[in-house]
C-alpha atoms as a PDB file:
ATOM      1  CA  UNK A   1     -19.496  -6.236  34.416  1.00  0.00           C
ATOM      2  CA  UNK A   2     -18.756  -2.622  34.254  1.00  0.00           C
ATOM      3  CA  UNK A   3     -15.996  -1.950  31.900  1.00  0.00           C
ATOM      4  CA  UNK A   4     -14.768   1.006  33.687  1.00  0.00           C
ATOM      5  CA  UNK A   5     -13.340  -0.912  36.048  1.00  0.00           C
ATOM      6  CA  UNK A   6     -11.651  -2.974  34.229  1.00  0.00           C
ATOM      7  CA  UNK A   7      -9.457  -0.520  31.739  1.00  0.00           C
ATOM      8  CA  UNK A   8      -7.329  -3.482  29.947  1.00  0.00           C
ATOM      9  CA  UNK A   9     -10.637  -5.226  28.935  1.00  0.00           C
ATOM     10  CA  UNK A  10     -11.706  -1.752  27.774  1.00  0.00           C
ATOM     11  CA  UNK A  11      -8.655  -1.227  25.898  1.00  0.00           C
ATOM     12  CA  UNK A  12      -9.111  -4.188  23.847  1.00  0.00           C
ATOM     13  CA  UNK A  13     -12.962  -4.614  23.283  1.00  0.00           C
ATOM     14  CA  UNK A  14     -12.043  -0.393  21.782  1.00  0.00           C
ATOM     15  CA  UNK A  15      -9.398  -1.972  19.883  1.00  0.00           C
ATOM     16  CA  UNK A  16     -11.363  -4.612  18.771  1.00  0.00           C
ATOM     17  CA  UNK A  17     -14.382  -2.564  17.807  1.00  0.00           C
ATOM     18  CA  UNK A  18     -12.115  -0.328  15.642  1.00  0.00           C
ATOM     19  CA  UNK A  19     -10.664  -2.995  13.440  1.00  0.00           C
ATOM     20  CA  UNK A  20     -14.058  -4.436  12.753  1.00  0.00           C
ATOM     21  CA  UNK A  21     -13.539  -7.862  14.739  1.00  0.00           C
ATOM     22  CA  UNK A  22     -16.228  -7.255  17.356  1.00  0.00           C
ATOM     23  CA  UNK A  23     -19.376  -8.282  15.939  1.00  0.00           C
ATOM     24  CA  UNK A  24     -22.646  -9.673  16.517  1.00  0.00           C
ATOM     25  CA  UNK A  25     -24.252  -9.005  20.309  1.00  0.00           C
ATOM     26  CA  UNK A  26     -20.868  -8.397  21.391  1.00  0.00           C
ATOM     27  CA  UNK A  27     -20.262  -5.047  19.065  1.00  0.00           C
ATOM     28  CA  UNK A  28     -24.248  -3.643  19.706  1.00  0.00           C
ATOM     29  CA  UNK A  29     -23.424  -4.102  23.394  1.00  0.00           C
ATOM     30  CA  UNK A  30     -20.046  -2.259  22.855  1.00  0.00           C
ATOM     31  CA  UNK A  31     -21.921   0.321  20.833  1.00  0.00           C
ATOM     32  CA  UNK A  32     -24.853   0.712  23.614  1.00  0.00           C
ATOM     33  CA  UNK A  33     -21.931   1.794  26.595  1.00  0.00           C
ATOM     34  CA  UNK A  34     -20.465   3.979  23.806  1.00  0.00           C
ATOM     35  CA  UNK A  35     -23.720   5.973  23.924  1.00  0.00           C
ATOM     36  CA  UNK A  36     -23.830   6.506  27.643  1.00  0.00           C
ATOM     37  CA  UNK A  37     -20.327   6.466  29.180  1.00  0.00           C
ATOM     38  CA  UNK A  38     -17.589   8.921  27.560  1.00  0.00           C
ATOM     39  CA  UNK A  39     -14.890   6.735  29.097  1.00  0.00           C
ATOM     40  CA  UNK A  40     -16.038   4.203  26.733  1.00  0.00           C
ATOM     41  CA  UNK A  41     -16.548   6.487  24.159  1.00  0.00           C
ATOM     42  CA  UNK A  42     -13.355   8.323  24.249  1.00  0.00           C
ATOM     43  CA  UNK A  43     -11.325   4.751  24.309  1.00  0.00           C
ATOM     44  CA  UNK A  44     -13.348   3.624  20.636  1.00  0.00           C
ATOM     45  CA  UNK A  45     -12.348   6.858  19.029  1.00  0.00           C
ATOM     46  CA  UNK A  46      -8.756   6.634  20.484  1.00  0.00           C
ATOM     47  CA  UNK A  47      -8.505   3.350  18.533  1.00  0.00           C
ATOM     48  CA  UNK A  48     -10.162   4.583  15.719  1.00  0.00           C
ATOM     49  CA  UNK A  49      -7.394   7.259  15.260  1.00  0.00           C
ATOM     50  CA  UNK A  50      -4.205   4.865  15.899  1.00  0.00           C
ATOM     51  CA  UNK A  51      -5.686   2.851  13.112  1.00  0.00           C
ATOM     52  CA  UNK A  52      -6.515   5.676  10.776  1.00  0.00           C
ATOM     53  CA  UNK A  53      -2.799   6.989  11.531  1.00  0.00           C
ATOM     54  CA  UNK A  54      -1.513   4.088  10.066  1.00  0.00           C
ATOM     55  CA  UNK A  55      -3.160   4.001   6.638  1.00  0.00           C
ATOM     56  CA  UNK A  56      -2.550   7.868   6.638  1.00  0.00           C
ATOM     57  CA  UNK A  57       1.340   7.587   7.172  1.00  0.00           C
ATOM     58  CA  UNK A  58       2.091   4.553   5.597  1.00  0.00           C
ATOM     59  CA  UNK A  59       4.552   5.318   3.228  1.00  0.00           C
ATOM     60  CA  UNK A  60       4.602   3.664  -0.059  1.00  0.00           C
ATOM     61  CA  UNK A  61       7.539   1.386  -1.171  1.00  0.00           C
ATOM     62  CA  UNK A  62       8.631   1.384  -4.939  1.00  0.00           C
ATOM     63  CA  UNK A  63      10.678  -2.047  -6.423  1.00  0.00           C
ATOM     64  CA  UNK A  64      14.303  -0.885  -6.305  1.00  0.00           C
ATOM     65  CA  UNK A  65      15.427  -0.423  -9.680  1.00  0.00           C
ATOM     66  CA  UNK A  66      17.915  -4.018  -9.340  1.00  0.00           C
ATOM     67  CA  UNK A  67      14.297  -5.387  -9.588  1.00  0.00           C
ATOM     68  CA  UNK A  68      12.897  -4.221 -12.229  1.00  0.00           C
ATOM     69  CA  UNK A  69      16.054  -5.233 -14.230  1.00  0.00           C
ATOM     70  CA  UNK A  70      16.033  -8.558 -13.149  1.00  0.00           C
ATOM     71  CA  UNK A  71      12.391  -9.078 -14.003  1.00  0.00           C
ATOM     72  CA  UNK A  72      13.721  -7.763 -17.420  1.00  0.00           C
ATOM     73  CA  UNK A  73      17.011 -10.223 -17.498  1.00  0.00           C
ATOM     74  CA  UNK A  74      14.296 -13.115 -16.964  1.00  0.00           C
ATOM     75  CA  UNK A  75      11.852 -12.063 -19.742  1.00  0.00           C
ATOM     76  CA  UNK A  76      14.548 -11.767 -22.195  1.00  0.00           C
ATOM     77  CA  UNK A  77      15.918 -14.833 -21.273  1.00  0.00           C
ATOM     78  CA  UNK A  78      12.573 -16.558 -21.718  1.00  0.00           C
ATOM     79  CA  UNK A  79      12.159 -14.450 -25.562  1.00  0.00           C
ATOM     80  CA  UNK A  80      16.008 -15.826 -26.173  1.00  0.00           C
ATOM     81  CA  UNK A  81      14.972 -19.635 -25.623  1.00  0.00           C
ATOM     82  CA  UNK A  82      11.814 -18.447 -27.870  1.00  0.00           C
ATOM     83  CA  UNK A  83      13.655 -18.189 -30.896  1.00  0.00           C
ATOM     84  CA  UNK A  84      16.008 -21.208 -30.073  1.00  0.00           C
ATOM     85  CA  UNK A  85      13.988 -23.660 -30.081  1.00  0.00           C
ATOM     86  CA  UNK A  86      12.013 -21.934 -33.152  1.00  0.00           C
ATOM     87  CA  UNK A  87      15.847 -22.449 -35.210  1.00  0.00           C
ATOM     88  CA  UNK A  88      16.363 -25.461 -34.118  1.00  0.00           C
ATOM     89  CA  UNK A  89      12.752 -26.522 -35.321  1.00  0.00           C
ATOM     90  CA  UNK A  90      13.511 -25.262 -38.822  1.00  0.00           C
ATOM     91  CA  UNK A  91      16.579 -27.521 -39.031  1.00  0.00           C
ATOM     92  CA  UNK A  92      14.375 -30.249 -38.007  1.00  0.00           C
ATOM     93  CA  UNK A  93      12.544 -29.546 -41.021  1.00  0.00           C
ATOM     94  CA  UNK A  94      15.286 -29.206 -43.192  1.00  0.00           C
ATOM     95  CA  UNK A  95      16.536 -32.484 -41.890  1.00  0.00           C
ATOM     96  CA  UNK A  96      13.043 -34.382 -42.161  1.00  0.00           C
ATOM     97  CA  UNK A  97      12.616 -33.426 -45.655  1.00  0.00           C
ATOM     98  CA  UNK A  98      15.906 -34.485 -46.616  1.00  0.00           C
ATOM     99  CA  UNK A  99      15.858 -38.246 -44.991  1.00  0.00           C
ATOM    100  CA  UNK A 100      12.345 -38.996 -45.891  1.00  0.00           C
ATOM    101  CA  UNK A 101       8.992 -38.370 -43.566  1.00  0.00           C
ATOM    102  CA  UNK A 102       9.263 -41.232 -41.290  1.00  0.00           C
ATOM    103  CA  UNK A 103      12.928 -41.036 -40.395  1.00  0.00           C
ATOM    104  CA  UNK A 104      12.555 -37.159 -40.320  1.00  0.00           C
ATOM    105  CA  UNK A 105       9.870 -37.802 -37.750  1.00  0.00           C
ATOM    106  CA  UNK A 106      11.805 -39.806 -35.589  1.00  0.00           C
ATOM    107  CA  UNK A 107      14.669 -37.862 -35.058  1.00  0.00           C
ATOM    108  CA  UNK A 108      12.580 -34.653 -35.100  1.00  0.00           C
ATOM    109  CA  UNK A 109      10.847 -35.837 -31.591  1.00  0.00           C
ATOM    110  CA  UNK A 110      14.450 -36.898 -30.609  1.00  0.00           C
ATOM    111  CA  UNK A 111      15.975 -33.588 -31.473  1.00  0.00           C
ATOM    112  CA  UNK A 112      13.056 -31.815 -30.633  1.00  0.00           C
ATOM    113  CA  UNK A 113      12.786 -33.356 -27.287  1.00  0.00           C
ATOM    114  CA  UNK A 114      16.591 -33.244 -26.489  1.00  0.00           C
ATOM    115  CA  UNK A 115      16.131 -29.214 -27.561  1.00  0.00           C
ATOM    116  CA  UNK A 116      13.740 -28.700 -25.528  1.00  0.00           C
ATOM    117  CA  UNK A 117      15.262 -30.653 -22.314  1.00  0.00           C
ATOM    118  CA  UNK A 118      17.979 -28.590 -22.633  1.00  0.00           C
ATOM    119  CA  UNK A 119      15.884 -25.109 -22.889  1.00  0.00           C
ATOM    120  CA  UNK A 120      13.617 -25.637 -20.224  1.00  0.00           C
ATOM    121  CA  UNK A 121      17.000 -26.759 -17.936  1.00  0.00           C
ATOM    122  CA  UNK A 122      18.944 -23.566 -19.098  1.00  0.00           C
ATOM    123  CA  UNK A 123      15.517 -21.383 -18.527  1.00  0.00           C
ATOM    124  CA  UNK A 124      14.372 -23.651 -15.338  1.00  0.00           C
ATOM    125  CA  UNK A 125      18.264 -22.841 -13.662  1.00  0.00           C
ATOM    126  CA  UNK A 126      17.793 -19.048 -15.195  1.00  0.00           C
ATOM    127  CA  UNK A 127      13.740 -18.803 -13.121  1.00  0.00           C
ATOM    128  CA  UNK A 128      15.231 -20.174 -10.058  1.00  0.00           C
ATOM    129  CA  UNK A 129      18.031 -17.620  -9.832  1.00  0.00           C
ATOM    130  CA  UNK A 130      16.396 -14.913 -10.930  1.00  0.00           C
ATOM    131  CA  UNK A 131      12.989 -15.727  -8.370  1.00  0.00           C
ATOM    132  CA  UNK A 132      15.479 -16.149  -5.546  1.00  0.00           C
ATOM    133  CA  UNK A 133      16.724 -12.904  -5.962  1.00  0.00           C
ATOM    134  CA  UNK A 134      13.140 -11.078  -6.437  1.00  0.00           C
ATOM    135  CA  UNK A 135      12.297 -13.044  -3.315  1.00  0.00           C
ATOM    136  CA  UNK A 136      15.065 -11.530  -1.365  1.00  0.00           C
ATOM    137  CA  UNK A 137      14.750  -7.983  -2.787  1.00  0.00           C
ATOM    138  CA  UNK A 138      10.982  -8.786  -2.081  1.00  0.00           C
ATOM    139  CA  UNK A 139      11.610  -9.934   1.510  1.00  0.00           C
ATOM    140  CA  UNK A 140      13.935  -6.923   2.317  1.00  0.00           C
ATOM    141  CA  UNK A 141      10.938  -4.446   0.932  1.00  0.00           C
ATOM    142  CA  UNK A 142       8.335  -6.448   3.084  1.00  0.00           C
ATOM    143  CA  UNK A 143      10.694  -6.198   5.761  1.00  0.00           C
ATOM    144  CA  UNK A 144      10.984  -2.425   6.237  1.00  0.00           C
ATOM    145  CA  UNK A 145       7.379  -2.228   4.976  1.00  0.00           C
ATOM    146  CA  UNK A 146       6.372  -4.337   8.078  1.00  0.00           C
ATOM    147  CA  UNK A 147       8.560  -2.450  10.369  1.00  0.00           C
ATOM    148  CA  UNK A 148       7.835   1.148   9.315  1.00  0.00           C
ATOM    149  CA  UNK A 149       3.897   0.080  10.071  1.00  0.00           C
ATOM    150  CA  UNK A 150       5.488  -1.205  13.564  1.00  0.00           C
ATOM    151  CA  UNK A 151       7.075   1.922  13.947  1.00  0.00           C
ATOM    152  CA  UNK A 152       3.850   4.250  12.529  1.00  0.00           C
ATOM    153  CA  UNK A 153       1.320   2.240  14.912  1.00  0.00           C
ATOM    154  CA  UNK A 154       2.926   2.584  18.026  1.00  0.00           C
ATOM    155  CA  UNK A 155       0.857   4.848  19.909  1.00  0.00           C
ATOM    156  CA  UNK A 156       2.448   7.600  21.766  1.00  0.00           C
ATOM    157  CA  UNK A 157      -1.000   9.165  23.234  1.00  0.00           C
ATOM    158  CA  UNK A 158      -0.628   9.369  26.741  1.00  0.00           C
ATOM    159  CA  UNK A 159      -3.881  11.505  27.360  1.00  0.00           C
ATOM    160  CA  UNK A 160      -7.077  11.644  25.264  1.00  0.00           C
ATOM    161  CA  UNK A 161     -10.366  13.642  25.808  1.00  0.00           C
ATOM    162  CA  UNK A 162     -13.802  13.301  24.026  1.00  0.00           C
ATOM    163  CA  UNK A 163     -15.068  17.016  24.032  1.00  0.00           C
ATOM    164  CA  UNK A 164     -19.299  17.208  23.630  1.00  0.00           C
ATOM    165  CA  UNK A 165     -21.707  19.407  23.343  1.00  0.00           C
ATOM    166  CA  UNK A 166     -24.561  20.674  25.931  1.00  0.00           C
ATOM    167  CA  UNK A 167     -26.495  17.464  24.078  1.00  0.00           C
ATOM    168  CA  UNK A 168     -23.762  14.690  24.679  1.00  0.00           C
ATOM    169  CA  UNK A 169     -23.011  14.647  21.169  1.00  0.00           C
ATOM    170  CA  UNK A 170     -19.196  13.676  20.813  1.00  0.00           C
ATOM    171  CA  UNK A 171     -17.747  16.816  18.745  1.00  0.00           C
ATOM    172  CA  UNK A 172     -13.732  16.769  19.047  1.00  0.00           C
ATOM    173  CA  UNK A 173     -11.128  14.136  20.023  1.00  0.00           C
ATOM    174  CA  UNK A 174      -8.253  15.680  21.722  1.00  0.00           C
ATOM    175  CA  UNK A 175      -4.903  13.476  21.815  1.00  0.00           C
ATOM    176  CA  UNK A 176      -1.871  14.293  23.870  1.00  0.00           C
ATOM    177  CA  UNK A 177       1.602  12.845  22.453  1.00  0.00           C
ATOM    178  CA  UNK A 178       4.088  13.854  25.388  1.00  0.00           C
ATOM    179  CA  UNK A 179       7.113  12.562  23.007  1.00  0.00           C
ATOM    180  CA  UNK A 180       6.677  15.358  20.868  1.00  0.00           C
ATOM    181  CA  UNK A 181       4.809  17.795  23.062  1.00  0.00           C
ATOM    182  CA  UNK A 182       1.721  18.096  21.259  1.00  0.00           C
ATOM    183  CA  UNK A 183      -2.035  18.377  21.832  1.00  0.00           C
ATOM    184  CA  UNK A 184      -4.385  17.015  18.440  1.00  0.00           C
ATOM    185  CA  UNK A 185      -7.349  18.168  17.928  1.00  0.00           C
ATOM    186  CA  UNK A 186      -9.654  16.188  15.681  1.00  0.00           C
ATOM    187  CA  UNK A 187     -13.307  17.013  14.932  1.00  0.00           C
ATOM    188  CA  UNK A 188     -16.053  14.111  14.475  1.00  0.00           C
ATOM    189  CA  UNK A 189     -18.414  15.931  13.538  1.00  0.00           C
ATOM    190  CA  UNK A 190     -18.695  19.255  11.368  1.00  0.00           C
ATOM    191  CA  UNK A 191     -18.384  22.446  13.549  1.00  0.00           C
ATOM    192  CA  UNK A 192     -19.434  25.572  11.693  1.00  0.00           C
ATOM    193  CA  UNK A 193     -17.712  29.428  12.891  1.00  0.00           C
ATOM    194  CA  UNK A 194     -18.068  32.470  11.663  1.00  0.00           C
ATOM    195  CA  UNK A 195     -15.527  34.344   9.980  1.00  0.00           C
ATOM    196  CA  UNK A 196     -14.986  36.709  13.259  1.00  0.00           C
ATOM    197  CA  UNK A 197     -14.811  34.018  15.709  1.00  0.00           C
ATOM    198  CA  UNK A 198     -12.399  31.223  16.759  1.00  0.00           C
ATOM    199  CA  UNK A 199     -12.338  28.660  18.590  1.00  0.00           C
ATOM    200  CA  UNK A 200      -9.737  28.606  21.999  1.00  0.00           C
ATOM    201  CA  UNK A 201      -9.040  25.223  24.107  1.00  0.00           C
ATOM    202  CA  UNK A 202      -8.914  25.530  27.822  1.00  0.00           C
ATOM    203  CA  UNK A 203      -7.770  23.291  30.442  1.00  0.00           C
ATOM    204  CA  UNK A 204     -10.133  22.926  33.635  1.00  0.00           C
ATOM    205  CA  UNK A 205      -7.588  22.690  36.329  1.00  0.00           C
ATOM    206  CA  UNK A 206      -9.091  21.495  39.769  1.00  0.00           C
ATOM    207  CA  UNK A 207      -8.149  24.398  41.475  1.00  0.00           C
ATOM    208  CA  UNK A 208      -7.739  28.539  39.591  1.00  0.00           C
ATOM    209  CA  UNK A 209      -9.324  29.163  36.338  1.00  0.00           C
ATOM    210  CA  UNK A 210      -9.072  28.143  33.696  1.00  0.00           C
ATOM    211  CA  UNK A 211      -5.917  28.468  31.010  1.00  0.00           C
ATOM    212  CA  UNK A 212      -5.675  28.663  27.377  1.00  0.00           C
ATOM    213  CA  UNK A 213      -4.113  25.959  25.895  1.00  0.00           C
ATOM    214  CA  UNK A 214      -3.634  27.510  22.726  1.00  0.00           C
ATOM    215  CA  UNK A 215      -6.909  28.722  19.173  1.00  0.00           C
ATOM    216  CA  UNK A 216      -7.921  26.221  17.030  1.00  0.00           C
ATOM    217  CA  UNK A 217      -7.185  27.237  13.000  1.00  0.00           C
ATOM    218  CA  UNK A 218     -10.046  26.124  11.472  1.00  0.00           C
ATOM    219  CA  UNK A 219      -9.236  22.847  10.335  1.00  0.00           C
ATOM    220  CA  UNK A 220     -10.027  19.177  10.754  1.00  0.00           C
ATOM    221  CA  UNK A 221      -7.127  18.702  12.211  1.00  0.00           C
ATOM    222  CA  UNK A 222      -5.567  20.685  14.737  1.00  0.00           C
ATOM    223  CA  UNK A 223      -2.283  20.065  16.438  1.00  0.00           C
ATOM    224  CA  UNK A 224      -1.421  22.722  19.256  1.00  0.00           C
ATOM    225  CA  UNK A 225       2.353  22.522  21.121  1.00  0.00           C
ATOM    226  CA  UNK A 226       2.162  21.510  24.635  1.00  0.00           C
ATOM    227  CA  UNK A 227       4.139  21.043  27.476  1.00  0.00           C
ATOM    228  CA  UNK A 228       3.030  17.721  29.811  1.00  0.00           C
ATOM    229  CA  UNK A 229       2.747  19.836  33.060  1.00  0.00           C
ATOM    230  CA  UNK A 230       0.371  21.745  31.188  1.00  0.00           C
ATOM    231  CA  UNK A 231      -2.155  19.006  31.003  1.00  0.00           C
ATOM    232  CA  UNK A 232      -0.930  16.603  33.656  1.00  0.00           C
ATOM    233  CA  UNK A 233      -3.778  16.209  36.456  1.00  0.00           C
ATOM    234  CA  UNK A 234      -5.791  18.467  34.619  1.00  0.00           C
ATOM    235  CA  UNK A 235      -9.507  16.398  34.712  1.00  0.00           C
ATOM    236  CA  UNK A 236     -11.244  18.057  31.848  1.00  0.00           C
ATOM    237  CA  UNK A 237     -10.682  20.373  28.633  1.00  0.00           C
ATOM    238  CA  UNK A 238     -13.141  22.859  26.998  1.00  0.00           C
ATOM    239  CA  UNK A 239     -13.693  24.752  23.911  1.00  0.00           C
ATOM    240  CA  UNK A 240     -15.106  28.091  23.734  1.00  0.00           C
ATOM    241  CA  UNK A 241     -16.229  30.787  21.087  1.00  0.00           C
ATOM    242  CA  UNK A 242     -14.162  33.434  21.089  1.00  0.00           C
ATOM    243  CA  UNK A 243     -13.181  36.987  18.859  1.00  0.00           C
ATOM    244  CA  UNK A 244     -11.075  35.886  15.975  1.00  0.00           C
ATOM    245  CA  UNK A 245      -7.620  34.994  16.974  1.00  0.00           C
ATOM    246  CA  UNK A 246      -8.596  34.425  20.875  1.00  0.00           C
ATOM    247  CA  UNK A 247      -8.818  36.265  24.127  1.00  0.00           C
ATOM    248  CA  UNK A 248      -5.219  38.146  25.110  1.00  0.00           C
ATOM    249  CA  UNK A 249      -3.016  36.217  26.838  1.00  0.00           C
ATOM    250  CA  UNK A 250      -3.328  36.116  30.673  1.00  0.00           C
ATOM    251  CA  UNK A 251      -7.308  36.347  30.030  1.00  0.00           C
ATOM    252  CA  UNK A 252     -10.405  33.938  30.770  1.00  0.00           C
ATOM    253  CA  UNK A 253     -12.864  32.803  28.597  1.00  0.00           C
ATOM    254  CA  UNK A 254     -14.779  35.427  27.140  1.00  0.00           C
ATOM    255  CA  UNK A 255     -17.440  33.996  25.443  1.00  0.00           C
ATOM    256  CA  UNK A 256     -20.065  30.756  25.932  1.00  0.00           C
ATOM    257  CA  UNK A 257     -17.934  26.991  26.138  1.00  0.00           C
ATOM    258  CA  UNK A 258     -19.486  24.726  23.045  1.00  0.00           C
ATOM    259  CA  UNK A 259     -17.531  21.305  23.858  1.00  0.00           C
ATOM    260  CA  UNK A 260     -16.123  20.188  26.836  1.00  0.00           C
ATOM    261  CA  UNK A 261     -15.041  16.691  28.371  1.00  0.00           C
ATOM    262  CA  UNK A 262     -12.647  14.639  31.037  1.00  0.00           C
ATOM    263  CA  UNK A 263      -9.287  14.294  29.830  1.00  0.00           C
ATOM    264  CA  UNK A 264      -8.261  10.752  30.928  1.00  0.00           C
ATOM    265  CA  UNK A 265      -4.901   9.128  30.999  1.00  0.00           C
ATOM    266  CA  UNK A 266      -4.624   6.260  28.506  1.00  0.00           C
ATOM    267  CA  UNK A 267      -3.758   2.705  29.131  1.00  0.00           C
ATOM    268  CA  UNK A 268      -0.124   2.385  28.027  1.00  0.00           C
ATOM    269  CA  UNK A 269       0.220  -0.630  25.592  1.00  0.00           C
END
């Protein structure tokens, strides 16, 4: 079967591959098409990103302050029935020595156990309310937790290119987000310029030449504003080398194109 034809089996072997649940003959097979098709390619490291993007900007939730004093209500409670049942052992004591050892004894384990029914009750009563209110200050925090992932993993990539070198050696993802009008630019492998050059994206439009798309900084990371109609039906991106800071506006490339690649249109899920 040839999995460029079928894009929603693509879609999830990728996703399936980047979370680590294709294994076996399944994932080497996966890998294999990775190696000679950038459609496949370009759909793994698309995953690959939405996953990282979640760890990344996953923000961190903190018990609320009501928690913490709860937790300390409850441990106070439990020192409190501590030290009554350690008062109302010394009485027994008192009271044992005073009506002899056997009779002491007996209503010492009466006392003792009536003491101690009534402690665990009071502290049993004092657990329950206090764990049903950590539970639903818990529940609340795993709530919003589990919807702010919801929220952070939604993909909003509409286009994504896999830009390689004149080997076929995958050098830079490039992600569209059309919500906020934004090209990323991620490298995948280390990319070294000198101090005098930069780097400059293109688009490859199927008809004029071709048009800056905006220079690259420098780092890892890259995100570049851009308008839709600026990469809609475009079918490939490049990078070139260029003079530090770019060509002028209105210009070509000037200089030779290290990475370049098909920018396809994602499946929408």
């Amino acid at each position: 079967m040839n999995l460029i034809d079928h894009p929603e089996l693509l879609d999830r072997l990728a996703a399936a591959y980047a979370l680590g649940t294709l294994r076996g003959g399944a994932r080497r097979r996966f890998e294999s098409l990775a190696r000679q098709s950038v459609t496949v390619r370009a759909a793994a490291l698309l995953w690959q990103e939405r996953f990282a993007s979640m760890t990344e900007l996953q923000h961190v939730e903190a018990p609320s302050p009501n928690v913490w004093k709860r937790i300390e209500n409850l441990v106070a409670a439990q020192a409190r029935g501590t030290a009554s049942v350690l008062q109302e052992t010394a009485m027994l004591d008192k009271l044992r020595r005073g009506l002899g050892w056997w009779r002491g004894a007996a209503l010492a384990g009466v006392a003792a156990t009536v003491v101690a029914v009534a402690v665990g009750l009071n502290l049993g009563r004092q657990v329950q309310v206090q764990d049903a209110q950590l539970a639903q200050a818990g529940g609340r925090a795993e709530q919003l937790v589990r919807e702010n992932a919801q929220l952070r993993a939604t993909p909003h990539i509409q286009y994504v290119a896999v830009l390689a070198d004149d080997k076929a050696s995958a050098s830079i993802l490039v992600t569209f987000d059309p919500r906020h009008n934004a090209l990323t630019l991620k490298h995948v492998a280390p990319i070294q310029v000198g101090a005098d050059k930069s780097l400059e994206l293109w688009a490859l439009p199927p008809s004029g030449g071709p048009r800056s798309l905006g220079v690259l900084d420098g780092g890892a990371v890259v995100r570049l504003p851009a308008a839709e109609n600026q990469v809609r039906e475009v079918p490939a991106l490049a990078v070139s080398l260029e003079p530090r800071g770019g060509v002028p506006p209105g210009s070509g490339p000037t200089g030779p194109i290290l990475f370049k690649g098909p920018l396809l249109q994602t499946p929408q899920v």
